[in-house]
N, C-alpha and C. Protein backbone atom coordinates (compact mmCIF):
# COMPACT_ATOMS: atom_id res chain seq x y z
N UNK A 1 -16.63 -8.49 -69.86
CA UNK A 1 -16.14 -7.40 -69.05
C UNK A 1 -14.94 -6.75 -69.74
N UNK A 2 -14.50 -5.68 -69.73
CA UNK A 2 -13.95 -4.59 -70.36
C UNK A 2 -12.09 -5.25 -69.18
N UNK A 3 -11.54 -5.03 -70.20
CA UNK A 3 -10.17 -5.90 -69.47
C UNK A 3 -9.52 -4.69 -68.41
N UNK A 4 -9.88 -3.52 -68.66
CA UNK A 4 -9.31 -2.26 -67.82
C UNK A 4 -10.16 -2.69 -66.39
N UNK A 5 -11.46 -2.62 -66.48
CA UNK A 5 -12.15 -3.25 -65.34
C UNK A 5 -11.85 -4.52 -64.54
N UNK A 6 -11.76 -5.63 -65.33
CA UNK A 6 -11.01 -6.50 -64.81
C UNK A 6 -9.21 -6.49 -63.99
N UNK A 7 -8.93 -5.60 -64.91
CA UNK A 7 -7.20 -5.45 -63.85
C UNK A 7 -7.35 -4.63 -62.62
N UNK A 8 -8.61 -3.42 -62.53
CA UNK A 8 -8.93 -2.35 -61.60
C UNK A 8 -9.15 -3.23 -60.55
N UNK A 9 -10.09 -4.42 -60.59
CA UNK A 9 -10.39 -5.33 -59.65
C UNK A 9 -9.60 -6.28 -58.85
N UNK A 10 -8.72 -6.50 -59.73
CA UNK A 10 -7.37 -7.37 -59.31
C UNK A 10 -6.75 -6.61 -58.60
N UNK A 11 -6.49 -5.56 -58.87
CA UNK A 11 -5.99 -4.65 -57.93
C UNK A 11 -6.51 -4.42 -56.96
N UNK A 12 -7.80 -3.93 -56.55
CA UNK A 12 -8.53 -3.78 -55.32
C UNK A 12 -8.53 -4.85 -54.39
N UNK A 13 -8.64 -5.98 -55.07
CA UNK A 13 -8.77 -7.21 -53.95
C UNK A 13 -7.12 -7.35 -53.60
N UNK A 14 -6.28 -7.36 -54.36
CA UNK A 14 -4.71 -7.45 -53.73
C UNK A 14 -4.50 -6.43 -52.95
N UNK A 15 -5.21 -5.12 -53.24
CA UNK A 15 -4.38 -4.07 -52.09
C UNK A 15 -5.15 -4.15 -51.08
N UNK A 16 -6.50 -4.62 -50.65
CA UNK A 16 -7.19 -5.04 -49.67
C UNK A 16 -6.45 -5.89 -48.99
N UNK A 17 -5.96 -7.12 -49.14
CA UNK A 17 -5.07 -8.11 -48.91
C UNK A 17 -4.39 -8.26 -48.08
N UNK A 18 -3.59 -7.23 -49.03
CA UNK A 18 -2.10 -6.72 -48.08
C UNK A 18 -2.26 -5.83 -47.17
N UNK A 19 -3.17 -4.76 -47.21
CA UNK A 19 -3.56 -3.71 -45.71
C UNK A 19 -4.06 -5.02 -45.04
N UNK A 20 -5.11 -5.49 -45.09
CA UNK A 20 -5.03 -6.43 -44.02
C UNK A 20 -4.37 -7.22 -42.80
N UNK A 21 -3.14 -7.81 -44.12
CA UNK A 21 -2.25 -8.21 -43.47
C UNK A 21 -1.63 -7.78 -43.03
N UNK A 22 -0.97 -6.35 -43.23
CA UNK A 22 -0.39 -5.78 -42.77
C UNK A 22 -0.87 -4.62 -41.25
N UNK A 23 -2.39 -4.59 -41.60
CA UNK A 23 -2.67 -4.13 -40.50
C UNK A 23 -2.92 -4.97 -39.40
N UNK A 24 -3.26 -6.33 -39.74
CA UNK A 24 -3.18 -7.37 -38.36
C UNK A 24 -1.70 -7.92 -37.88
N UNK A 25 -1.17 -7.71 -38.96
CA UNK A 25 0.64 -7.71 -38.43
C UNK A 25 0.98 -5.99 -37.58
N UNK A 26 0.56 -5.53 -37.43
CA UNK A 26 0.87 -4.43 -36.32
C UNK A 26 -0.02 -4.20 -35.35
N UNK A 27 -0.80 -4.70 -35.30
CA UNK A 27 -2.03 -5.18 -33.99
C UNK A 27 -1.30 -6.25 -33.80
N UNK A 28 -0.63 -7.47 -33.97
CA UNK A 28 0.11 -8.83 -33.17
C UNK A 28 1.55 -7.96 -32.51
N UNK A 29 2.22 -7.26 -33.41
CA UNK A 29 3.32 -6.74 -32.60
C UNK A 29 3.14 -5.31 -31.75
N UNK A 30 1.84 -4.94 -31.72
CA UNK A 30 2.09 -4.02 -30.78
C UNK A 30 1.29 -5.11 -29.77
N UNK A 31 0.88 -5.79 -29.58
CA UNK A 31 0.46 -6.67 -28.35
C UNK A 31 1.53 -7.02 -27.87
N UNK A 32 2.78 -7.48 -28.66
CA UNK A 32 3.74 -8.52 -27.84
C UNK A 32 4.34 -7.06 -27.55
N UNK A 33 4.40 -6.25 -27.97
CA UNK A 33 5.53 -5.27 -27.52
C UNK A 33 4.74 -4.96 -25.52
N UNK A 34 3.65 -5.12 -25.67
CA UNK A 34 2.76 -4.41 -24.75
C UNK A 34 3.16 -5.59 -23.52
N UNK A 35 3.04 -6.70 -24.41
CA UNK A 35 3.21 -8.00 -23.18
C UNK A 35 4.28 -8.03 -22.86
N UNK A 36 5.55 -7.86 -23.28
CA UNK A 36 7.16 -7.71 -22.86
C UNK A 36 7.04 -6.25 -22.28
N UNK A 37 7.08 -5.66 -22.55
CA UNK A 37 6.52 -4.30 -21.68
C UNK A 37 5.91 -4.06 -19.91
N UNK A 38 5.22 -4.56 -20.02
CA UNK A 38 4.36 -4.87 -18.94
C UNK A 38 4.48 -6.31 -18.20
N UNK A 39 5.28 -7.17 -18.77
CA UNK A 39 5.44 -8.62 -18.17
C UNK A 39 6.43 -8.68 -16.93
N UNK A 40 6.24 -8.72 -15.47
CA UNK A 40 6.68 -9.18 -14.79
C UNK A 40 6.92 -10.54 -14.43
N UNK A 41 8.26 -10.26 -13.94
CA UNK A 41 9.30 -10.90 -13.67
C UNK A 41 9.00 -12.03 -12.28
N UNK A 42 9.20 -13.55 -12.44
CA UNK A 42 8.88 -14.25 -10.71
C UNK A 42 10.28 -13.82 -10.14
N UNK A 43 10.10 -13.66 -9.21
CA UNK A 43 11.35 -14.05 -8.19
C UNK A 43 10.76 -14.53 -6.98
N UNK A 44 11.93 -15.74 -6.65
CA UNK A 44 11.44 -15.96 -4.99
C UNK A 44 11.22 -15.48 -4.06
N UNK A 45 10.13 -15.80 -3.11
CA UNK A 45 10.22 -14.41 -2.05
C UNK A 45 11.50 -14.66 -0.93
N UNK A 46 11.31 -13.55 -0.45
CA UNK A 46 12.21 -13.37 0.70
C UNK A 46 12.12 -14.42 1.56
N UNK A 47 12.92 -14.53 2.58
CA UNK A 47 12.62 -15.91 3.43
C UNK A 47 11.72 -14.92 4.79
N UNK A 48 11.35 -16.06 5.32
CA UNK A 48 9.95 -15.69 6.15
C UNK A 48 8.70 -15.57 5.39
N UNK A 49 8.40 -15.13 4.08
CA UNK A 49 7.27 -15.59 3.21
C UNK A 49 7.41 -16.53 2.25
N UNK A 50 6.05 -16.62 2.00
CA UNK A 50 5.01 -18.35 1.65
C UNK A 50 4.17 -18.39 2.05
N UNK A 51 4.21 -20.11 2.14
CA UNK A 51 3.28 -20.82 2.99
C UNK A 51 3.90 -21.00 4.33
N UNK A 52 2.69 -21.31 5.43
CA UNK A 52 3.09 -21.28 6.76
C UNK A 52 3.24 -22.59 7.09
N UNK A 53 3.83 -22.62 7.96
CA UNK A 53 4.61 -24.26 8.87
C UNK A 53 3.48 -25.32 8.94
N UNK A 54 3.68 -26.52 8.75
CA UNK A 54 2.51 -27.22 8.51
C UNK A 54 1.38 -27.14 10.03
N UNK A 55 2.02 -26.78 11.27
CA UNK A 55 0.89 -26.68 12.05
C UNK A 55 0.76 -25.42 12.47
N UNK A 56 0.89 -24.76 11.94
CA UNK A 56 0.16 -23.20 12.10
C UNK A 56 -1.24 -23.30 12.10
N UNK A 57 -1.84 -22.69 13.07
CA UNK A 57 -3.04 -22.27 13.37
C UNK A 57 -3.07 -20.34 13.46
N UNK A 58 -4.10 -19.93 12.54
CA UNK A 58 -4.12 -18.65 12.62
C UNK A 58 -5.11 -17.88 14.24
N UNK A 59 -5.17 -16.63 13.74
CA UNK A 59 -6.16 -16.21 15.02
C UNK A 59 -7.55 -16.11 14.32
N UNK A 60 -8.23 -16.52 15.25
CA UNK A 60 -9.47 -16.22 15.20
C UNK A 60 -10.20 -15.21 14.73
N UNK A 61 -9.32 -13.75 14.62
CA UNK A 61 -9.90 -13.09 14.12
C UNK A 61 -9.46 -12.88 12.15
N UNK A 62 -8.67 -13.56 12.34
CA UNK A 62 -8.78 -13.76 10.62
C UNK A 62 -9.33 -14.81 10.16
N UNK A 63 -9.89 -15.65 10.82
CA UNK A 63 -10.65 -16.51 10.14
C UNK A 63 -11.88 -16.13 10.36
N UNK A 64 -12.11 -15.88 10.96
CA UNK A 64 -14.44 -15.46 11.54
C UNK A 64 -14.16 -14.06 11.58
N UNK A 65 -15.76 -13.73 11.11
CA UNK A 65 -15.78 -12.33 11.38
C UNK A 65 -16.28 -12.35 13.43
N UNK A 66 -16.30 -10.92 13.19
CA UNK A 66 -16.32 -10.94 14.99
C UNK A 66 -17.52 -10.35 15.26
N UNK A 67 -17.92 -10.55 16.05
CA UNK A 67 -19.23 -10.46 16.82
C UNK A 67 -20.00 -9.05 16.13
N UNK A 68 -19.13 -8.03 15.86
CA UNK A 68 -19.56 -6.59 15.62
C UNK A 68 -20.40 -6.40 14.36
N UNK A 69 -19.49 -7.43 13.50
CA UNK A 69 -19.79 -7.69 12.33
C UNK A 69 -21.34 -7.99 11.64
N UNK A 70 -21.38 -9.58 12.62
CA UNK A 70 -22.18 -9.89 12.52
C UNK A 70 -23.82 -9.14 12.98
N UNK A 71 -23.64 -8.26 14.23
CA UNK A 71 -24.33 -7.63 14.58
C UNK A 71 -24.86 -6.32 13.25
N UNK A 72 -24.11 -5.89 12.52
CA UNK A 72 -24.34 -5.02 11.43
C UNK A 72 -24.60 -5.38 10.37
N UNK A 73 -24.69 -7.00 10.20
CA UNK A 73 -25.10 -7.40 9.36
C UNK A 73 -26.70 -8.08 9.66
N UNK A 74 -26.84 -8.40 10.80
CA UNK A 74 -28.03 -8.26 11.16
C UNK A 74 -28.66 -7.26 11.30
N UNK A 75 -28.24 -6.15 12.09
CA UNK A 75 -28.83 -5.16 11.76
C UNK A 75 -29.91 -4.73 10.38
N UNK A 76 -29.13 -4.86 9.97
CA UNK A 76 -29.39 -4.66 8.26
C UNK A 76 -30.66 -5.60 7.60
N UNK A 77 -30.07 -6.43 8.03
CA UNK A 77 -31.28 -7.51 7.62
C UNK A 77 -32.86 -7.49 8.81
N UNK A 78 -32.16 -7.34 9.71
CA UNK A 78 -34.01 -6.75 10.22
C UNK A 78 -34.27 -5.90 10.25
N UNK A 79 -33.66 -4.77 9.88
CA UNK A 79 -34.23 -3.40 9.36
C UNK A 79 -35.69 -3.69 8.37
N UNK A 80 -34.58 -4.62 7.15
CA UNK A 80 -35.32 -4.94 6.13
C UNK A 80 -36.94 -5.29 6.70
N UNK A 81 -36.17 -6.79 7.35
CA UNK A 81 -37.50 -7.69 7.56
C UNK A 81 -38.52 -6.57 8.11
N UNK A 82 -37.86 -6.05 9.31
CA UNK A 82 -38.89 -5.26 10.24
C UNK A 82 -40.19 -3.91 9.22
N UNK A 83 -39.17 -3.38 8.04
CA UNK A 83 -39.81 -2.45 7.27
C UNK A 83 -40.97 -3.02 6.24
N UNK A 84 -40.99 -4.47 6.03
CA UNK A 84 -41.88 -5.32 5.18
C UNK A 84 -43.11 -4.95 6.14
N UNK A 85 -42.08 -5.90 7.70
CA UNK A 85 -43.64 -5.99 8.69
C UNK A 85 -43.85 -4.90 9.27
N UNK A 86 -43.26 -3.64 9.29
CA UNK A 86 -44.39 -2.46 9.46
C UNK A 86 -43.15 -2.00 10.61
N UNK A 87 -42.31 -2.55 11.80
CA UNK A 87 -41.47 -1.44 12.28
C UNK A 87 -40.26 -2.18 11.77
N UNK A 88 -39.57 -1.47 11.67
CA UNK A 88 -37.93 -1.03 10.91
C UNK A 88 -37.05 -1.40 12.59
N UNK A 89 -37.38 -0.21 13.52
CA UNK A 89 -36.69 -0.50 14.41
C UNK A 89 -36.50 -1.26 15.82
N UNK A 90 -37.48 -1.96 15.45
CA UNK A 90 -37.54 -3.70 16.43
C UNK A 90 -36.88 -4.52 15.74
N UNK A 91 -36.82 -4.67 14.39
CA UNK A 91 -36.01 -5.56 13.77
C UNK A 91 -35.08 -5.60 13.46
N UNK A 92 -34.42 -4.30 13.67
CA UNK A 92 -33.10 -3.93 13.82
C UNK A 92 -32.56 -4.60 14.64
N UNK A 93 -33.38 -3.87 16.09
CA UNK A 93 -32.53 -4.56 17.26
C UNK A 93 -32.42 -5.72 17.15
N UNK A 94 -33.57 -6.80 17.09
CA UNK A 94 -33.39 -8.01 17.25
C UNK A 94 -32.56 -8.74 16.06
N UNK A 95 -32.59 -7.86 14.90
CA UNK A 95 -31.20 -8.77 14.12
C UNK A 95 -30.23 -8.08 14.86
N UNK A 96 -29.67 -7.30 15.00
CA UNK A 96 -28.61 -7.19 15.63
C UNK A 96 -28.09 -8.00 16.22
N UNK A 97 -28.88 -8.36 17.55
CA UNK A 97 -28.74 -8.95 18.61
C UNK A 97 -28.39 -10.60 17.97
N UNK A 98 -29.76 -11.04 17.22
CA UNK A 98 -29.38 -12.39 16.56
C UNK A 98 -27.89 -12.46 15.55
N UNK A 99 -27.72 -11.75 15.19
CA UNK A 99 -26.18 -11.27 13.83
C UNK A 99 -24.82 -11.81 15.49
N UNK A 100 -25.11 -10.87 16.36
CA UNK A 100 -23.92 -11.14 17.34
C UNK A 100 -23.96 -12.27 17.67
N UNK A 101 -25.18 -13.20 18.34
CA UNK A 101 -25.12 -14.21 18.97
C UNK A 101 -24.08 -15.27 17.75
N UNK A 102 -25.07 -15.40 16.91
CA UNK A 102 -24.54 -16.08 15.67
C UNK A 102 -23.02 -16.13 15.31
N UNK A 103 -22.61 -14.72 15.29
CA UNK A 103 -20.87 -14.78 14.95
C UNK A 103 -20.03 -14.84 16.48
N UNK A 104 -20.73 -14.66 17.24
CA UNK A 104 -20.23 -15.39 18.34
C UNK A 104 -20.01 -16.90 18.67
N UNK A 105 -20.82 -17.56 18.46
CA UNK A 105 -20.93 -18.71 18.42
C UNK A 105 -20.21 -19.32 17.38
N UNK A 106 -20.12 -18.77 16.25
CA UNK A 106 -19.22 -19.22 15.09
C UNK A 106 -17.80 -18.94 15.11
N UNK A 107 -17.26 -17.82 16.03
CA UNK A 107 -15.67 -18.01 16.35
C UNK A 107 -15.73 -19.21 17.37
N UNK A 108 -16.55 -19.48 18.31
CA UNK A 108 -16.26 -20.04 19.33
C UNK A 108 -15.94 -21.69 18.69
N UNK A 109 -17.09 -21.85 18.06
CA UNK A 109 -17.19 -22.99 17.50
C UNK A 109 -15.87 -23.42 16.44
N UNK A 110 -15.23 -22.37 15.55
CA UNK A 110 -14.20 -22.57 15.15
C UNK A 110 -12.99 -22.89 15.77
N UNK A 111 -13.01 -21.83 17.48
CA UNK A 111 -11.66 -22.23 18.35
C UNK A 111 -11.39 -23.33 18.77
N UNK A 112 -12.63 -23.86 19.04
CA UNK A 112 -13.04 -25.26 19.66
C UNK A 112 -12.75 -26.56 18.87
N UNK A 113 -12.93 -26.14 17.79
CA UNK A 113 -12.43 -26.97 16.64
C UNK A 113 -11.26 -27.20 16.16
N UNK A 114 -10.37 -26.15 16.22
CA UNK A 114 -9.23 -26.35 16.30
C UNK A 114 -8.51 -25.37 15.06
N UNK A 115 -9.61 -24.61 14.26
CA UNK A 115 -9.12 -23.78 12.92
C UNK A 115 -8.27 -22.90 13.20
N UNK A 116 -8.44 -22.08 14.82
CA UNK A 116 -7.81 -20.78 15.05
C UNK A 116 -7.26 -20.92 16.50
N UNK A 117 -7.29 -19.85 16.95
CA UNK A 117 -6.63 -19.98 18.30
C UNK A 117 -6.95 -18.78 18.82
């Protein structure tokens, strides 16, 4: 090999090298700049928030959905069923109706239990 060729090459692979490095050294510091940038801060909360008193019981309506719910979610689902079997709007009603009973029974069963109040 011709020695001019050989140094041309030495050169190419060293200045490859160094852009490299140098371009993944400014992709690492614009990340940290981005993460100090954007990094929030903990602080304690205020008093009155957290966690709640060890016998806190919530309401019922944040733990179960409520009857309405469930009714529209039945709904929905015997629409479906009902449109497979040919009416849409019998199966409405009757999911409906089944969706309420169901989330009815499932707050009740939760109050009773002792999750909510």
């Amino acid at each position: 090999m011709n020695p001019g060729v050989t140094r041309m090459w030495r050169f190419s692979v060293l200045f490859l090298a160094a852009a490299g490095v140098i371009g993944l050294n400014f992709s690492t510091v614009r990340c940290t700049l981005a993460d100090t940038l954007y990094a929030q801060y903990y602080r304690p909360p205020p008093p009155g928030y957290g966690y709640p008193p060890p016998g806190y019981r919530p309401p019922c309506q944040a733990v179960t959905p409520g009857p309405f719910q469930g009714a529209a979610r039945g709904a929905a689902g015997g629409a479906l069923i009902g449109a497979i079997s040919g009416n849409a709007g019998r199966g409405a009603a009757i999911g409906a109706g089944f969706g309420a009973l169901r989330n009815a029974v499932n707050r009740g069963s939760a109050r009773s239990a002792g999750a909510c109040y």
